[in-house]
Protein backbone atom coordinates (compact mmCIF):
# COMPACT_ATOMS: atom_id res chain seq x y z
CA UNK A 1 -15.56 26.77 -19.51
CA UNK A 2 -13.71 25.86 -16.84
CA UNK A 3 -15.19 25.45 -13.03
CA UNK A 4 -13.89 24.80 -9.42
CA UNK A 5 -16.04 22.16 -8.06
CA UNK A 6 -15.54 20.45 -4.61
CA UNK A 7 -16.10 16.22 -4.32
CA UNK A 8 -19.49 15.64 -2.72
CA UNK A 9 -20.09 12.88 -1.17
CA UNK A 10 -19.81 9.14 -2.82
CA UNK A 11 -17.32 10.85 -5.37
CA UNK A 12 -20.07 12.77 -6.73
CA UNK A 13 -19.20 15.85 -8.87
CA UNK A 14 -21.59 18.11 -10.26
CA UNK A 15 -21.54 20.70 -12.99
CA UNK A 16 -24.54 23.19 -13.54
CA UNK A 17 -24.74 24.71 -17.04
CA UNK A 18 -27.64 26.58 -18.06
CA UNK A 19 -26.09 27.03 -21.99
CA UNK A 20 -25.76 23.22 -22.54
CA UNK A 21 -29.02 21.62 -23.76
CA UNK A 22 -30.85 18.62 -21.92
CA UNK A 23 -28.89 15.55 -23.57
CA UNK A 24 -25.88 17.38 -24.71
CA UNK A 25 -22.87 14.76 -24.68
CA UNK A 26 -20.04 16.66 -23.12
CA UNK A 27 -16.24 16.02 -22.45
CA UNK A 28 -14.98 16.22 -18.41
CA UNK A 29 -11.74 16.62 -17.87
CA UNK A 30 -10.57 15.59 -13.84
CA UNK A 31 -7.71 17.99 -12.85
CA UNK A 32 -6.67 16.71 -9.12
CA UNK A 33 -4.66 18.89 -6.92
CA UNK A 34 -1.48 17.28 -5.54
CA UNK A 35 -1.46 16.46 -1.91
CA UNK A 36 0.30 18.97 0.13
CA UNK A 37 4.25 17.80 0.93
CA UNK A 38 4.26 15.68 4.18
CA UNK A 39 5.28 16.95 7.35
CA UNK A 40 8.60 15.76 9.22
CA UNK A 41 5.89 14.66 12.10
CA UNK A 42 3.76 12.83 9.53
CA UNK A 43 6.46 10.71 7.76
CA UNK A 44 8.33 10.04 11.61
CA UNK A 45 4.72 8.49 12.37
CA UNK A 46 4.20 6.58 8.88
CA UNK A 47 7.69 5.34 9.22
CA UNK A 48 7.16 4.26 12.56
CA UNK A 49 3.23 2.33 11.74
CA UNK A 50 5.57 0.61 8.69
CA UNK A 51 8.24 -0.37 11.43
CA UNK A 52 5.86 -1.91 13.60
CA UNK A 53 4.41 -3.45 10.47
CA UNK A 54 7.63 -5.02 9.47
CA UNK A 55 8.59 -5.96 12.82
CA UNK A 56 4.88 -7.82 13.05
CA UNK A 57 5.91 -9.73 9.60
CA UNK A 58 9.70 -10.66 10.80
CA UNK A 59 7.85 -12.72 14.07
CA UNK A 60 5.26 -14.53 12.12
CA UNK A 61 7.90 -15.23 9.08
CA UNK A 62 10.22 -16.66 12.34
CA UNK A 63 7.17 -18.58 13.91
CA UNK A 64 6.35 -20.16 10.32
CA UNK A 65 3.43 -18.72 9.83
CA UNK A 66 4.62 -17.53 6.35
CA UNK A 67 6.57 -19.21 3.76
CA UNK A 68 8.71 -17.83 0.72
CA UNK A 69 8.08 -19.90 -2.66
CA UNK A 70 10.46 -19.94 -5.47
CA UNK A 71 7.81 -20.68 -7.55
CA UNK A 72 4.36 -21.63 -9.37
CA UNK A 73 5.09 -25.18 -9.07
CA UNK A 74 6.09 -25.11 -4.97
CA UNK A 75 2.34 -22.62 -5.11
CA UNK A 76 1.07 -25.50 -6.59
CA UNK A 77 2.25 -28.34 -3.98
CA UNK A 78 1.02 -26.06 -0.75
CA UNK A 79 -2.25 -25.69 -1.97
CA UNK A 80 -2.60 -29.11 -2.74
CA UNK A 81 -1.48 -30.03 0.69
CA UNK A 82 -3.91 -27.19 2.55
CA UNK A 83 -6.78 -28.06 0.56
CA UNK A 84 -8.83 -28.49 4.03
CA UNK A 85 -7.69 -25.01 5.50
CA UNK A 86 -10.51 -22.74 4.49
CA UNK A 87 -8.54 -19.82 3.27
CA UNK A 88 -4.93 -19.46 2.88
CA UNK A 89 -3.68 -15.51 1.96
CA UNK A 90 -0.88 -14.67 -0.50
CA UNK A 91 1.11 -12.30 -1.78
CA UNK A 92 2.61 -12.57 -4.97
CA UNK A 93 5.50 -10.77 -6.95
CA UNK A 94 8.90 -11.30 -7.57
CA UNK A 95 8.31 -13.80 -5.08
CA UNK A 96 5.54 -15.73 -3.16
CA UNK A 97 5.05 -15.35 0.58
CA UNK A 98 2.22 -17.21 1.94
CA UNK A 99 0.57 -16.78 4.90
CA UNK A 100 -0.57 -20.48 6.50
């Protein structure tokens, strides 16, 4: 049997099938279409939201509100040292930068 179903919403998915018997245990199998190619348009303005993105990182990087570990151990030390900063964000790699 195979059906074309649309999401509803919440993710839900529902399949109607008046020959399979209240409790039958059956196997689904998820076939997503591929996204459509992107537009010329569409990547100019992605590229563009990532440029302002990257630009946005480059000034707090320069203003030291981020900085690059070369390792667990220097993690280790700046945590230590921030203990009384309530959060402290990071992203983690092939390198560490942390936001302060």
């Amino acid at each position: 049997m195979v059906l074309d179903n649309t999401v509803e919403k919440g993710g839900r998915i529902e399949v109607l099938s008046p020959e399979l018997p209240a409790g039958a245990t059956v196997e689904i199998i998820v076939l997503i279409e591929s996204l459509p190619p992107e537009t010329q348009t569409e990547r100019w303005l992605r590229l563009a939201a990532d440029d302002k993105q990257l630009e946005q990182a480059r000034q707090e990087f320069a203003a030291g509100q981020w900085v690059e570990l070369g390792d667990d151990d220097e993690l280790e030390v700046l945590l230590k040292k921030n203990r009384s900063k309530k959060s402290i964000l990071f992203f983690q790699s092939d390198f560490s930068l942390i936001n302060l």
